[in-house]
PDB file of N, CA and C in Angstrom:
ATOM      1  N   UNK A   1     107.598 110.807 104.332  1.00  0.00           N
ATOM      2  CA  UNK A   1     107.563 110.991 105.752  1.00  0.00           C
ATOM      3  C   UNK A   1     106.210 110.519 106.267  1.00  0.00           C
ATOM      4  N   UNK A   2     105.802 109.754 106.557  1.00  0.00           N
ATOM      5  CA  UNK A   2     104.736 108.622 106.906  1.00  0.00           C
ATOM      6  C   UNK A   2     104.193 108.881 108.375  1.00  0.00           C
ATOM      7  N   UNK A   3     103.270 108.895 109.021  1.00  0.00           N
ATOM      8  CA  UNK A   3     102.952 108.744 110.487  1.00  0.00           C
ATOM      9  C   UNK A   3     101.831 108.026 110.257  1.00  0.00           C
ATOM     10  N   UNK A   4     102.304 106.930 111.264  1.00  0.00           N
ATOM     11  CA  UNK A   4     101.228 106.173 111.299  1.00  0.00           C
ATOM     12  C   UNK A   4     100.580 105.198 110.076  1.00  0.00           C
ATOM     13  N   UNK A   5      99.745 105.056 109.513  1.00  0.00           N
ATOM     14  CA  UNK A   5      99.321 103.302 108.430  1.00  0.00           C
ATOM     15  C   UNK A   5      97.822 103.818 107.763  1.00  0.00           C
ATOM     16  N   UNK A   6      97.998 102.521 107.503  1.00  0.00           N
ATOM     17  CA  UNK A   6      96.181 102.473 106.932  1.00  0.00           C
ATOM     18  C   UNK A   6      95.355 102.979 107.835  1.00  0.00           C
ATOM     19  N   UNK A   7      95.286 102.949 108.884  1.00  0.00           N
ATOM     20  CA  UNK A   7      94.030 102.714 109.734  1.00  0.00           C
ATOM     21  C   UNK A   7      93.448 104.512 109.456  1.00  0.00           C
ATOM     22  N   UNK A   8      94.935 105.810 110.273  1.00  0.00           N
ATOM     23  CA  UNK A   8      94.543 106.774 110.329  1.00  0.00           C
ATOM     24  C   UNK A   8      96.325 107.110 109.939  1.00  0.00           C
ATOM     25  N   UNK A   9      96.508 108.254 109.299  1.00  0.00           N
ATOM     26  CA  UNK A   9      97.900 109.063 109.741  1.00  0.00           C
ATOM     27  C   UNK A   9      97.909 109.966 108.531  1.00  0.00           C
ATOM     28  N   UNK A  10      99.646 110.445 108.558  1.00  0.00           N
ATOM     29  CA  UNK A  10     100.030 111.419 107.304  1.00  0.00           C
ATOM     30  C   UNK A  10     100.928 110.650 106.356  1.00  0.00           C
ATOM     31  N   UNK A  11     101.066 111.441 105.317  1.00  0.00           N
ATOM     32  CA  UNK A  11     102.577 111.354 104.735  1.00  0.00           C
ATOM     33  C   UNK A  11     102.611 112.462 103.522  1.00  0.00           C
ATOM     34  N   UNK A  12     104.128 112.468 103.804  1.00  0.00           N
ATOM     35  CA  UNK A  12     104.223 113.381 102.736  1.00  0.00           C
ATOM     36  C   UNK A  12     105.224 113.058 101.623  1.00  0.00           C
ATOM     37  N   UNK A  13     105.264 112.816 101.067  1.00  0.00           N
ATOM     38  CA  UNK A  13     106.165 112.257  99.967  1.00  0.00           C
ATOM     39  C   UNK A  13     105.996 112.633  98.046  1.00  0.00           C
ATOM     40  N   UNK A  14     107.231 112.346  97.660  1.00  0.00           N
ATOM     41  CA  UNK A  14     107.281 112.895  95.959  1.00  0.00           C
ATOM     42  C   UNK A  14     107.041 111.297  95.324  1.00  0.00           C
ATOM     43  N   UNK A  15     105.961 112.047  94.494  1.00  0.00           N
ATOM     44  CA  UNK A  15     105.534 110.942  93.409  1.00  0.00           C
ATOM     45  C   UNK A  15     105.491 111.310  91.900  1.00  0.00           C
ATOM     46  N   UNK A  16     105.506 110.720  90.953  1.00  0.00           N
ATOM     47  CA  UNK A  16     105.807 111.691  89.334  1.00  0.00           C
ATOM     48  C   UNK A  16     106.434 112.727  89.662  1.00  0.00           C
ATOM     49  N   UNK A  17     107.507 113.203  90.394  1.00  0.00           N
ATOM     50  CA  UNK A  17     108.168 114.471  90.737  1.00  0.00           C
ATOM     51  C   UNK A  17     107.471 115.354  91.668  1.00  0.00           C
ATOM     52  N   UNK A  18     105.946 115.458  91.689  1.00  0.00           N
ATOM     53  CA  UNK A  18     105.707 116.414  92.485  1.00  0.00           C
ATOM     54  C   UNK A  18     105.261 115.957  93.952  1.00  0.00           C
ATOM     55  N   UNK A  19     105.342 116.973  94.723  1.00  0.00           N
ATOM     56  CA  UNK A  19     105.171 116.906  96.228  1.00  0.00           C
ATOM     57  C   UNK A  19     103.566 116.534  96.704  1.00  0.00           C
ATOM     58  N   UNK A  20     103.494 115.339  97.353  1.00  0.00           N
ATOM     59  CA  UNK A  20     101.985 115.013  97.674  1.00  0.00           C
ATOM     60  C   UNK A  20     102.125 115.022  99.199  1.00  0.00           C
ATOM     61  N   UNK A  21     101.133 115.763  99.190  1.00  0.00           N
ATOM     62  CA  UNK A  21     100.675 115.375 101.416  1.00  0.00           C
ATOM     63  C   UNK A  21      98.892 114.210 100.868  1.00  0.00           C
ATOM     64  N   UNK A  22      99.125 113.357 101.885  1.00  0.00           N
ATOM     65  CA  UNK A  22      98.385 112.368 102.420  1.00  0.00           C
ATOM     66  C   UNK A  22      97.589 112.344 103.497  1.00  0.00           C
ATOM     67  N   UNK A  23      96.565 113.024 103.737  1.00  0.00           N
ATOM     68  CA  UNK A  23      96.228 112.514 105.282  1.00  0.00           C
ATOM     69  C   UNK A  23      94.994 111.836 105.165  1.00  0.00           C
ATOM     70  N   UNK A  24      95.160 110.590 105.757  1.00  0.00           N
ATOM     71  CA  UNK A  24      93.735 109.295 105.850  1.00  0.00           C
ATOM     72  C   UNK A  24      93.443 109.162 107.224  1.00  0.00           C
ATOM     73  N   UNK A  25      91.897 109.473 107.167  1.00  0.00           N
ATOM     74  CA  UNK A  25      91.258 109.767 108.508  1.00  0.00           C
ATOM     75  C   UNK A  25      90.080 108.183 108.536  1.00  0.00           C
ATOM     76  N   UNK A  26      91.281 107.913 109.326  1.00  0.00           N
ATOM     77  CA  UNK A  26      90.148 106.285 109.228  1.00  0.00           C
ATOM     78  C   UNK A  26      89.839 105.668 107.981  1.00  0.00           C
ATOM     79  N   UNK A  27      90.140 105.663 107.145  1.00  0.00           N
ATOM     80  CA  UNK A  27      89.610 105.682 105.504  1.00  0.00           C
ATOM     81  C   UNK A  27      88.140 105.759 105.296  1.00  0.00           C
ATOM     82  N   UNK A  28      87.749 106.612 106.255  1.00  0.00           N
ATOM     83  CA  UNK A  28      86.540 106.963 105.631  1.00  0.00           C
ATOM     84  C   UNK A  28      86.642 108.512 104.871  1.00  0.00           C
ATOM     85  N   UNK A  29      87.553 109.562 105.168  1.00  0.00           N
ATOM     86  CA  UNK A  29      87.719 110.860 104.402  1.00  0.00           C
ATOM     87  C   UNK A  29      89.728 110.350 104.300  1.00  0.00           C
ATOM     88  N   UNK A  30      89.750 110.790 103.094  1.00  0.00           N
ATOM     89  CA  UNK A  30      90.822 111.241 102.808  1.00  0.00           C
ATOM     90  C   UNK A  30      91.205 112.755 101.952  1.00  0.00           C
ATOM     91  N   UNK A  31      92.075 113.048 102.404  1.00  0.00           N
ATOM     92  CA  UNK A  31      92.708 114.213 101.819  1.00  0.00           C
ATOM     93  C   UNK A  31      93.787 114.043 101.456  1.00  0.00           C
ATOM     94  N   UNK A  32      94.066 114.513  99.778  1.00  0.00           N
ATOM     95  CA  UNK A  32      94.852 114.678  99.089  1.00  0.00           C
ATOM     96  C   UNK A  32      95.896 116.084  98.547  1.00  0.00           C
ATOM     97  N   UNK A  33      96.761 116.718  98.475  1.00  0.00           N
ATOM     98  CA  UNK A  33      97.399 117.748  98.142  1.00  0.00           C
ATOM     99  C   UNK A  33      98.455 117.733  97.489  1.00  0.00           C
ATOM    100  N   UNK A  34      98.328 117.596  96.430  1.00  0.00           N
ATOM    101  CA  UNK A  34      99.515 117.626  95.590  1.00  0.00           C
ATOM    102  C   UNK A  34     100.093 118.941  94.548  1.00  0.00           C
ATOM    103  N   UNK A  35     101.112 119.455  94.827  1.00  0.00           N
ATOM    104  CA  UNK A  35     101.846 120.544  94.327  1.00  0.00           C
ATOM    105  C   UNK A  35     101.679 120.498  92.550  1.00  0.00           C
ATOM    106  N   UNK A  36     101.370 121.814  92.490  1.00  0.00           N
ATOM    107  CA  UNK A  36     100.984 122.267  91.272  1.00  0.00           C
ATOM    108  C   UNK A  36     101.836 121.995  89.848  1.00  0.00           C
ATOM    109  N   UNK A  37     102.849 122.043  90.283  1.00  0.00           N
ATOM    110  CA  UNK A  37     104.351 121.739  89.566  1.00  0.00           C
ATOM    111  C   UNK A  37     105.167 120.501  90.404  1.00  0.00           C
ATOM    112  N   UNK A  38     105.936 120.057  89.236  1.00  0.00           N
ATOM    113  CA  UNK A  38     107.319 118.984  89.844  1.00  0.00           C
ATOM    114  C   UNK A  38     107.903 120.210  90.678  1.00  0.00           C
ATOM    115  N   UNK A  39     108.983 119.517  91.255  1.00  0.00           N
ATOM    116  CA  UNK A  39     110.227 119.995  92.063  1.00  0.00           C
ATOM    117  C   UNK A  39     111.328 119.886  91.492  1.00  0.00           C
ATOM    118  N   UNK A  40     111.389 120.980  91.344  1.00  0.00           N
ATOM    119  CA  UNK A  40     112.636 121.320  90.369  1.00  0.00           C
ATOM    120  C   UNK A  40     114.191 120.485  90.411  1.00  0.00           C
ATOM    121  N   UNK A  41     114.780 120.066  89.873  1.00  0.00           N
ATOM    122  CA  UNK A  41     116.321 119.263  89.881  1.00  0.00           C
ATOM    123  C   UNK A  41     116.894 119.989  90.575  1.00  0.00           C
ATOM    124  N   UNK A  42     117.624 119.232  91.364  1.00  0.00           N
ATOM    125  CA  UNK A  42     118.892 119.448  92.552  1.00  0.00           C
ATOM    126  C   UNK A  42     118.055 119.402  93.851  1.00  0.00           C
ATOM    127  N   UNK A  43     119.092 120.847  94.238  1.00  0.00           N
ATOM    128  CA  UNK A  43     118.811 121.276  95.979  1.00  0.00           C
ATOM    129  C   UNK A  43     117.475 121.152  96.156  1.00  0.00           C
ATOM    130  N   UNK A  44     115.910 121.225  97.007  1.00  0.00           N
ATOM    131  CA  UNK A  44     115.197 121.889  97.186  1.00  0.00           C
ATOM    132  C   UNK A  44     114.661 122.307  98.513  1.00  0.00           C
ATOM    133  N   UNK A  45     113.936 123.279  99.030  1.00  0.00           N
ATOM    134  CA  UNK A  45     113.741 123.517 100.743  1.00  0.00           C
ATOM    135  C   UNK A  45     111.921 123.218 100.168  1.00  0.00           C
ATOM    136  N   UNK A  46     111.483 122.133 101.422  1.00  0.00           N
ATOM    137  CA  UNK A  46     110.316 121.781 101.203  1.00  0.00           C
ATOM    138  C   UNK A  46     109.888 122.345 102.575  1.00  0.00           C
ATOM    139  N   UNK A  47     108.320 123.079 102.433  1.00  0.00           N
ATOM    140  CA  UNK A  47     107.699 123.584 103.892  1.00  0.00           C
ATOM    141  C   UNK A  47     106.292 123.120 103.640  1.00  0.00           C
ATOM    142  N   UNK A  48     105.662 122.760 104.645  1.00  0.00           N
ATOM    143  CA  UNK A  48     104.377 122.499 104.817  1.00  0.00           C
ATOM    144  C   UNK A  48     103.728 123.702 106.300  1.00  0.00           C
ATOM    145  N   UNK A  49     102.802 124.262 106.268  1.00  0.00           N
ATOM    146  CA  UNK A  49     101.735 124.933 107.593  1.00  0.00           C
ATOM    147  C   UNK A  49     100.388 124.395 107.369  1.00  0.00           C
ATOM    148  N   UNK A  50     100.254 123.962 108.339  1.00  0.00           N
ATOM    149  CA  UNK A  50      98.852 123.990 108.581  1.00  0.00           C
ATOM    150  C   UNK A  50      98.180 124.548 109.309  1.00  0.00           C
ATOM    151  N   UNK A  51      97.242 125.592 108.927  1.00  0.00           N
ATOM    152  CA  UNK A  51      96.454 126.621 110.076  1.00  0.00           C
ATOM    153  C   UNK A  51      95.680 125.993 110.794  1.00  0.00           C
ATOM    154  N   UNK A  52      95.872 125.224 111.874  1.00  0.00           N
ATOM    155  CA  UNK A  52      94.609 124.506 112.435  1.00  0.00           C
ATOM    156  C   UNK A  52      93.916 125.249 112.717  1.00  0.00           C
ATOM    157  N   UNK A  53      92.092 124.753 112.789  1.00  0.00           N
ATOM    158  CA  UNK A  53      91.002 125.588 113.329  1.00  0.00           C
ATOM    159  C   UNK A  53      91.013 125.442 114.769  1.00  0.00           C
ATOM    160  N   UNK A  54      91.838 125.136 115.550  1.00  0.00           N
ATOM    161  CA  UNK A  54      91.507 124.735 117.317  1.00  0.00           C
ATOM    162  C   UNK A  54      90.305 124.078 117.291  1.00  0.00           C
ATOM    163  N   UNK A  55      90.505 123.521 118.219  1.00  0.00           N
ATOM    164  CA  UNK A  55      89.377 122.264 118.584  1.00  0.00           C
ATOM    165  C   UNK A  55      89.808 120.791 118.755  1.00  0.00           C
ATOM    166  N   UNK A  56      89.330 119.811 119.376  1.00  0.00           N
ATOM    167  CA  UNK A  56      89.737 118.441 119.307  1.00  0.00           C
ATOM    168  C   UNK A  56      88.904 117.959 118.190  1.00  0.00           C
ATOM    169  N   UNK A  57      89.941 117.509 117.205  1.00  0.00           N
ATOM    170  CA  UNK A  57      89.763 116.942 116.093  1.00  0.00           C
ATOM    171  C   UNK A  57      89.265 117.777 114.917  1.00  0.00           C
ATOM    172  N   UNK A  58      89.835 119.297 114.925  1.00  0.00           N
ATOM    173  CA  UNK A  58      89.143 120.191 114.164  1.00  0.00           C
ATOM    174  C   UNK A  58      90.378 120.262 112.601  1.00  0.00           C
ATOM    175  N   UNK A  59      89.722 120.850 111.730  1.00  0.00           N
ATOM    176  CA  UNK A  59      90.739 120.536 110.504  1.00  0.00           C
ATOM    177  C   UNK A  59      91.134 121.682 110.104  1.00  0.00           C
ATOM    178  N   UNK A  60      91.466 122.009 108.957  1.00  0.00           N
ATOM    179  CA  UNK A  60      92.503 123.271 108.818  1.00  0.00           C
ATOM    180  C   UNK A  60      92.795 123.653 107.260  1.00  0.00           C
ATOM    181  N   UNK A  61      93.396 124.824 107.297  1.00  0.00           N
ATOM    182  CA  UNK A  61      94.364 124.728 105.586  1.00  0.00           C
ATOM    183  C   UNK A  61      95.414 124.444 105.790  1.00  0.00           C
ATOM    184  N   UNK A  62      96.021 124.384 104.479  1.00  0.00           N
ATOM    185  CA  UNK A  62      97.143 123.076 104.690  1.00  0.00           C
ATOM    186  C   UNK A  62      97.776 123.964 103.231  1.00  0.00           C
ATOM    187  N   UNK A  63      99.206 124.800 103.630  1.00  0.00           N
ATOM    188  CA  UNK A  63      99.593 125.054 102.147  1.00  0.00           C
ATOM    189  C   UNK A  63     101.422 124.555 102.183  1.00  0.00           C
ATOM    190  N   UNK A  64     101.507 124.141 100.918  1.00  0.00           N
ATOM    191  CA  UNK A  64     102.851 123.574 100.510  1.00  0.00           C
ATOM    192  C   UNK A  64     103.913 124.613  99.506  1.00  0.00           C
ATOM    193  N   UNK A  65     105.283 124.832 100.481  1.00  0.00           N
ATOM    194  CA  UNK A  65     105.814 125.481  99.763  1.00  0.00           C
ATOM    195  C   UNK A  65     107.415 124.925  99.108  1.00  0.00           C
ATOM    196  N   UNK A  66     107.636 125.069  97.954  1.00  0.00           N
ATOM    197  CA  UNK A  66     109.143 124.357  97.783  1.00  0.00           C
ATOM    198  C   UNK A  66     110.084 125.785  97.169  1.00  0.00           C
ATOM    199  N   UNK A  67     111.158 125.976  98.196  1.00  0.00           N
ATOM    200  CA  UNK A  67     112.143 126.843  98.097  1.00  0.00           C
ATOM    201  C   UNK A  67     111.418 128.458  98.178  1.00  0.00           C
ATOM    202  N   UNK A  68     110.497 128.377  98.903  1.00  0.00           N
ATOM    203  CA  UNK A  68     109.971 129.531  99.236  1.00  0.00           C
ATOM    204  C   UNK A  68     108.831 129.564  98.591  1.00  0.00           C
ATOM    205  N   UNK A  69     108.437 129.478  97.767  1.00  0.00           N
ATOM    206  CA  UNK A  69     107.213 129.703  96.556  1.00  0.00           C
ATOM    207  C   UNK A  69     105.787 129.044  96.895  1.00  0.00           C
ATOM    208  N   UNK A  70     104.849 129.216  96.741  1.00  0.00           N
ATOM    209  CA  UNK A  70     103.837 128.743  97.136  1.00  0.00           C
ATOM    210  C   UNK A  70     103.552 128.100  96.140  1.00  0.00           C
ATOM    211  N   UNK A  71     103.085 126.262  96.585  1.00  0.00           N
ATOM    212  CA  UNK A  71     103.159 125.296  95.334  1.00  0.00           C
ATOM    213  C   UNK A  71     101.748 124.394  95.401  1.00  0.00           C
ATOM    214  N   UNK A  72     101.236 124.928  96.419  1.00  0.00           N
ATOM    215  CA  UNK A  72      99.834 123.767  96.851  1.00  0.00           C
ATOM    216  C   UNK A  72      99.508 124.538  98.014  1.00  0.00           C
ATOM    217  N   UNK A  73      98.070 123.844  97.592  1.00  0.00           N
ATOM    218  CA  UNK A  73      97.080 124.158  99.117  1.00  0.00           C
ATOM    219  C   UNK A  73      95.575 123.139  99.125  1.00  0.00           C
ATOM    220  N   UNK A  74      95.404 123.196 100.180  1.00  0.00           N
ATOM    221  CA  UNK A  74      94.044 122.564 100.143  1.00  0.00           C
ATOM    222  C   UNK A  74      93.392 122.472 101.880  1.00  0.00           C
ATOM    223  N   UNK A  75      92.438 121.685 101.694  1.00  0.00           N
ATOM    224  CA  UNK A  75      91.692 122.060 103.229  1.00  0.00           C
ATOM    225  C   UNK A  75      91.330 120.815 103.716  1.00  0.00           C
ATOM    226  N   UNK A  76      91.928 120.366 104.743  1.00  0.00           N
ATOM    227  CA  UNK A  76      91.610 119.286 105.911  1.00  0.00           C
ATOM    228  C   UNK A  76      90.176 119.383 106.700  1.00  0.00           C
ATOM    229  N   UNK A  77      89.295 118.672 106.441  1.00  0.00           N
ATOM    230  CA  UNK A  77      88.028 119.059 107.044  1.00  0.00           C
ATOM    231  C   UNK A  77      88.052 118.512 108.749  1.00  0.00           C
ATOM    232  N   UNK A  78      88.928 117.675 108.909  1.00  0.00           N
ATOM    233  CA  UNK A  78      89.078 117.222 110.142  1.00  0.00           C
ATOM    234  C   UNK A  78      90.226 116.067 110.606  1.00  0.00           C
ATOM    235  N   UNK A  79      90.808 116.309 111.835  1.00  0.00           N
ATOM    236  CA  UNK A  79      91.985 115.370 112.079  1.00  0.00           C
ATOM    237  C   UNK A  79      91.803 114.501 113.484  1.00  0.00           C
ATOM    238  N   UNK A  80      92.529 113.756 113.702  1.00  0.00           N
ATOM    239  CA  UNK A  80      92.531 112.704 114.602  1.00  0.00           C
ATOM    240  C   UNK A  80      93.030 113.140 115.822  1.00  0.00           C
ATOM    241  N   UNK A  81      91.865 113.015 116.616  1.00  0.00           N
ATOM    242  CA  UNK A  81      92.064 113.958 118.211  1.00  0.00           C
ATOM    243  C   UNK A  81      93.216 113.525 119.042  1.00  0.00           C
ATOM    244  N   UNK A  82      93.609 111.976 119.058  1.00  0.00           N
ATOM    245  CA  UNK A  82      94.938 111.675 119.857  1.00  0.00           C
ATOM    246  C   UNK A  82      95.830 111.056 119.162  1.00  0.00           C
ATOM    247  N   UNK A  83      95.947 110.333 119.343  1.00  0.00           N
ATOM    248  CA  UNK A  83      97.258 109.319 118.508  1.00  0.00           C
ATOM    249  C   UNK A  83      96.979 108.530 117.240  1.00  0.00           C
ATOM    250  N   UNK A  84      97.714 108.120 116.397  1.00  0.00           N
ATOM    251  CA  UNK A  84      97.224 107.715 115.295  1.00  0.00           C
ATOM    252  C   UNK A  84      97.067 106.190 115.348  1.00  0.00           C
ATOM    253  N   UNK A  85      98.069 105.417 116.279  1.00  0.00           N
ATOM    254  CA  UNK A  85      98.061 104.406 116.265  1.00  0.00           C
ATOM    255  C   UNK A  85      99.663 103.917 116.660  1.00  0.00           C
ATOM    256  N   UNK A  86      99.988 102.244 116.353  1.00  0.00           N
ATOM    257  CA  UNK A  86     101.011 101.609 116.735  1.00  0.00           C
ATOM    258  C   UNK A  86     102.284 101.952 115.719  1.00  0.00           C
ATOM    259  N   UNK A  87     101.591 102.317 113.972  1.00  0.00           N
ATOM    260  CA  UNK A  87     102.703 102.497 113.194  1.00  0.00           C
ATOM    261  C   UNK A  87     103.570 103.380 113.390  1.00  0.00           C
ATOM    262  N   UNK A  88     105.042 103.746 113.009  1.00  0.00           N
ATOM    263  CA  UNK A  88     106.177 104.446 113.492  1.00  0.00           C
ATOM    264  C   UNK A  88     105.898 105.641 112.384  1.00  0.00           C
ATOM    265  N   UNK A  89     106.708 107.041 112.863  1.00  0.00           N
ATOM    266  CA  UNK A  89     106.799 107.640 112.162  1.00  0.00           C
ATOM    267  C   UNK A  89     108.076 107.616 111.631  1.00  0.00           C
ATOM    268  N   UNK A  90     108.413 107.571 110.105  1.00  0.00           N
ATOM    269  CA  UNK A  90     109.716 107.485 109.196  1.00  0.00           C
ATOM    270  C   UNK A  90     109.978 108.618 108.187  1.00  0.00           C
ATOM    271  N   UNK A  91     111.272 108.468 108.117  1.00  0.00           N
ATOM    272  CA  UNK A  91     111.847 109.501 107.443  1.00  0.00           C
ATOM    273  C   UNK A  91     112.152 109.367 105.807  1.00  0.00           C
ATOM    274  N   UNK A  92     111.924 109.504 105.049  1.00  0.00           N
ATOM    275  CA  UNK A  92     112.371 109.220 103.633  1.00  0.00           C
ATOM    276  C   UNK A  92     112.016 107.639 103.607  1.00  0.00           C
ATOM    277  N   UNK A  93     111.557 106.747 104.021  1.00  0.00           N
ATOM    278  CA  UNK A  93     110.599 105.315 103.935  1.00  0.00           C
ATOM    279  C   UNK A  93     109.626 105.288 104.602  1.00  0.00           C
ATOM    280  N   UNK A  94     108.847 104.251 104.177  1.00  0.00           N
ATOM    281  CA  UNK A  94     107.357 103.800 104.842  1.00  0.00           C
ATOM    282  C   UNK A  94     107.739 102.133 105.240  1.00  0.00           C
ATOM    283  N   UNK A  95     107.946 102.239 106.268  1.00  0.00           N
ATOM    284  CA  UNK A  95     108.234 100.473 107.078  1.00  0.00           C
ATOM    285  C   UNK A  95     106.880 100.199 107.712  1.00  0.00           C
ATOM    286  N   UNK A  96     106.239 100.856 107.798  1.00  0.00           N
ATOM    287  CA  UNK A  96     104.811 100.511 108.192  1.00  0.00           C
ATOM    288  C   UNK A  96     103.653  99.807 107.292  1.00  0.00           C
ATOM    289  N   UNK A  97     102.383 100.094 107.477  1.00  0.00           N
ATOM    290  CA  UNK A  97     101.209  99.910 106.432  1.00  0.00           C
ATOM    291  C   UNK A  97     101.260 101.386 105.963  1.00  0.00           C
ATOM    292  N   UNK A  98     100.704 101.165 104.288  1.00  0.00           N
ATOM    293  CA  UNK A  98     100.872 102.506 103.818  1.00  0.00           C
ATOM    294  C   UNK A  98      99.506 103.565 104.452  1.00  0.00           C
ATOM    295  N   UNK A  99     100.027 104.659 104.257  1.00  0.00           N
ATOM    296  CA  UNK A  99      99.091 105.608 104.719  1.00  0.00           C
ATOM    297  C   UNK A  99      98.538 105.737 103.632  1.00  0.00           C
ATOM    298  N   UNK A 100      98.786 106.253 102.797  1.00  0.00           N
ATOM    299  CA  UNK A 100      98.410 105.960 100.907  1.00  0.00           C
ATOM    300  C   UNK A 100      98.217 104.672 100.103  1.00  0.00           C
ATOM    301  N   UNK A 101      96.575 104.600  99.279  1.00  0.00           N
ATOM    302  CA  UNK A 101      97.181 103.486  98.566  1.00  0.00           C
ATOM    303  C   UNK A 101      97.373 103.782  97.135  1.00  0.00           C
ATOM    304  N   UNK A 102      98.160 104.857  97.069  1.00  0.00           N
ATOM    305  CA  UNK A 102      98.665 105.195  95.728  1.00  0.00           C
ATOM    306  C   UNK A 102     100.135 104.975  95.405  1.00  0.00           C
ATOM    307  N   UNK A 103     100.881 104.314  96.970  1.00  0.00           N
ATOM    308  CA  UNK A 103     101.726 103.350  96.828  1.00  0.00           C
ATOM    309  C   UNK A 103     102.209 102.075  97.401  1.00  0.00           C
ATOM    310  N   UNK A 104     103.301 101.555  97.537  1.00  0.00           N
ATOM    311  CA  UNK A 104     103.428 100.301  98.532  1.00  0.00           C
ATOM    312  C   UNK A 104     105.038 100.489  99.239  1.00  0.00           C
ATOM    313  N   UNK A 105     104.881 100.043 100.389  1.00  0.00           N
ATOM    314  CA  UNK A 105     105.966 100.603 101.378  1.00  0.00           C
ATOM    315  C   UNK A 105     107.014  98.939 100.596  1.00  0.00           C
ATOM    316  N   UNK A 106     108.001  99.231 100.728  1.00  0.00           N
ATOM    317  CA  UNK A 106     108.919 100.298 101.541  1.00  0.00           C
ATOM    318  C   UNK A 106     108.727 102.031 100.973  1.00  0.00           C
ATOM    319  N   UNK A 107     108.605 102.126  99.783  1.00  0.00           N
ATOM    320  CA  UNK A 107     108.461 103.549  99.050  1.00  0.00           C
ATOM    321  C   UNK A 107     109.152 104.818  99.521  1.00  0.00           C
ATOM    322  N   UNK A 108     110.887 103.902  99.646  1.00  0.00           N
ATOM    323  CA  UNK A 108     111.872 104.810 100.112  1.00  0.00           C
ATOM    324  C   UNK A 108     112.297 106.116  98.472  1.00  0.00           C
ATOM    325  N   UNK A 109     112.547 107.233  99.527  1.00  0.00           N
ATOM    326  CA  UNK A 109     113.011 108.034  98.800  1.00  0.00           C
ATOM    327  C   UNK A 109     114.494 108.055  98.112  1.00  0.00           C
ATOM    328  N   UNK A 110     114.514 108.384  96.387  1.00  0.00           N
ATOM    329  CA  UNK A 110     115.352 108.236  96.128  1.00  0.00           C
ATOM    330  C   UNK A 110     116.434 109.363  96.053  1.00  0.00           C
ATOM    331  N   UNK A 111     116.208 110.351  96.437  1.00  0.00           N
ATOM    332  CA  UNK A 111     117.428 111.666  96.840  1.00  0.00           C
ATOM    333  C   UNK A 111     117.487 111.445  98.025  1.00  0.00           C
ATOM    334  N   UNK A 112     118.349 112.594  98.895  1.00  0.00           N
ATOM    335  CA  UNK A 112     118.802 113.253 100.168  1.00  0.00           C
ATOM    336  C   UNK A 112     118.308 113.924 101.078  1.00  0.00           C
ATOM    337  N   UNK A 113     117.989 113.366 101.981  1.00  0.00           N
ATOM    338  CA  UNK A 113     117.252 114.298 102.733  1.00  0.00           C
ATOM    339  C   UNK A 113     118.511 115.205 104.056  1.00  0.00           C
ATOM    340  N   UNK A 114     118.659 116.233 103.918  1.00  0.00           N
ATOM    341  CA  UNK A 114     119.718 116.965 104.205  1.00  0.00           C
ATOM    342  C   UNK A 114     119.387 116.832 106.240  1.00  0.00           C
ATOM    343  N   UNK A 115     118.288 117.612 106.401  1.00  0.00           N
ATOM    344  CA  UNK A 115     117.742 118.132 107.430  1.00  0.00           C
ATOM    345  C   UNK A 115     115.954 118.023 107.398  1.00  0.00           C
ATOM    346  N   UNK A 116     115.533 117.948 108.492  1.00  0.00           N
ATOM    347  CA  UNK A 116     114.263 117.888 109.188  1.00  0.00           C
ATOM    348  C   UNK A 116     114.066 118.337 110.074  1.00  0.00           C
ATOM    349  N   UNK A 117     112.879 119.600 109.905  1.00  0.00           N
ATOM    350  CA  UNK A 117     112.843 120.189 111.200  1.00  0.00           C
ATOM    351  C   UNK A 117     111.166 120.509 111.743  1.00  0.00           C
ATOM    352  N   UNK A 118     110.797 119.793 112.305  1.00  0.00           N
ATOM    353  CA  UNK A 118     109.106 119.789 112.895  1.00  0.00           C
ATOM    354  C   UNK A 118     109.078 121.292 113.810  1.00  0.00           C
ATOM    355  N   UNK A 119     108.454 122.221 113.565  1.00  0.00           N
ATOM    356  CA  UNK A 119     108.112 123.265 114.570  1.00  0.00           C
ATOM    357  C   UNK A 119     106.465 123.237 115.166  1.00  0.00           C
ATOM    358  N   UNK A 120     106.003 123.105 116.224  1.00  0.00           N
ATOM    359  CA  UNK A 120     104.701 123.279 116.410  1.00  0.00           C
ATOM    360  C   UNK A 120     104.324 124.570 117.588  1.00  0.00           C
ATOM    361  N   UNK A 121     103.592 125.235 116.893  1.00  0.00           N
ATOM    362  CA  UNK A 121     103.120 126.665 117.446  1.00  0.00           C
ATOM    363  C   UNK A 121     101.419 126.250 118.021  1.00  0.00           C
TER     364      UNK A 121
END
């Protein structure tokens, strides 16, 4: 799930089985989070929160959960105050520039993605 490219954005996507979040801040800081364990075979319910600190451009914790369980965490020191840029945000592919260069787009997913649901509080 990709927003945005090289320049600045997210993604979140499975690599060697386990769940990685991506966020590249200009490529001058990047943050990495990758789940402690693979993701288990079959079904799974994937959740991400991030506690933002309020502020423009302020950063946050960031914890990852799969099927309820707490599987990762880590800390965003800072995020991108408006928009990320021209690249699209995608669902299970990256048609853009990668946000990561730990892979190369297309870097479509090879299961199901059932449902997607963004909540922002």
């Amino acid at each position: 799930m990709p927003e945005s490219g090289s320049s600045a954005g997210f993604a979140l996507y499975v690599q060697d089985g386990k769940l990685v979040y991506h966020f590249n801040w200009f490529d001058e800081n990047r943050y990495v989070i990758t789940s402690n364990e693979p993701l288990p075979a079959g079904r799974s319910t994937v959740r991400f929160e991030f506690a933002y600190d309020c502020g423009e451009g302020k950063g946050g914790g960031r914890t990852h959960f799969v099927n309820g369980e707490k599987v990762g965490e880590g800390r965003i020191e800072k995020t991108v105050p408006g928009r990320f840029g021209i690249d699209t945000f995608g669902v299970g592919v990256d048609t853009g520039s990668p946000v990561s260069n730990s892979y190369k787009p297309p870097f479509a997913f090879n299961g199901q993605i059932e449902k997607l649901e963004v909540e922002l509080r």
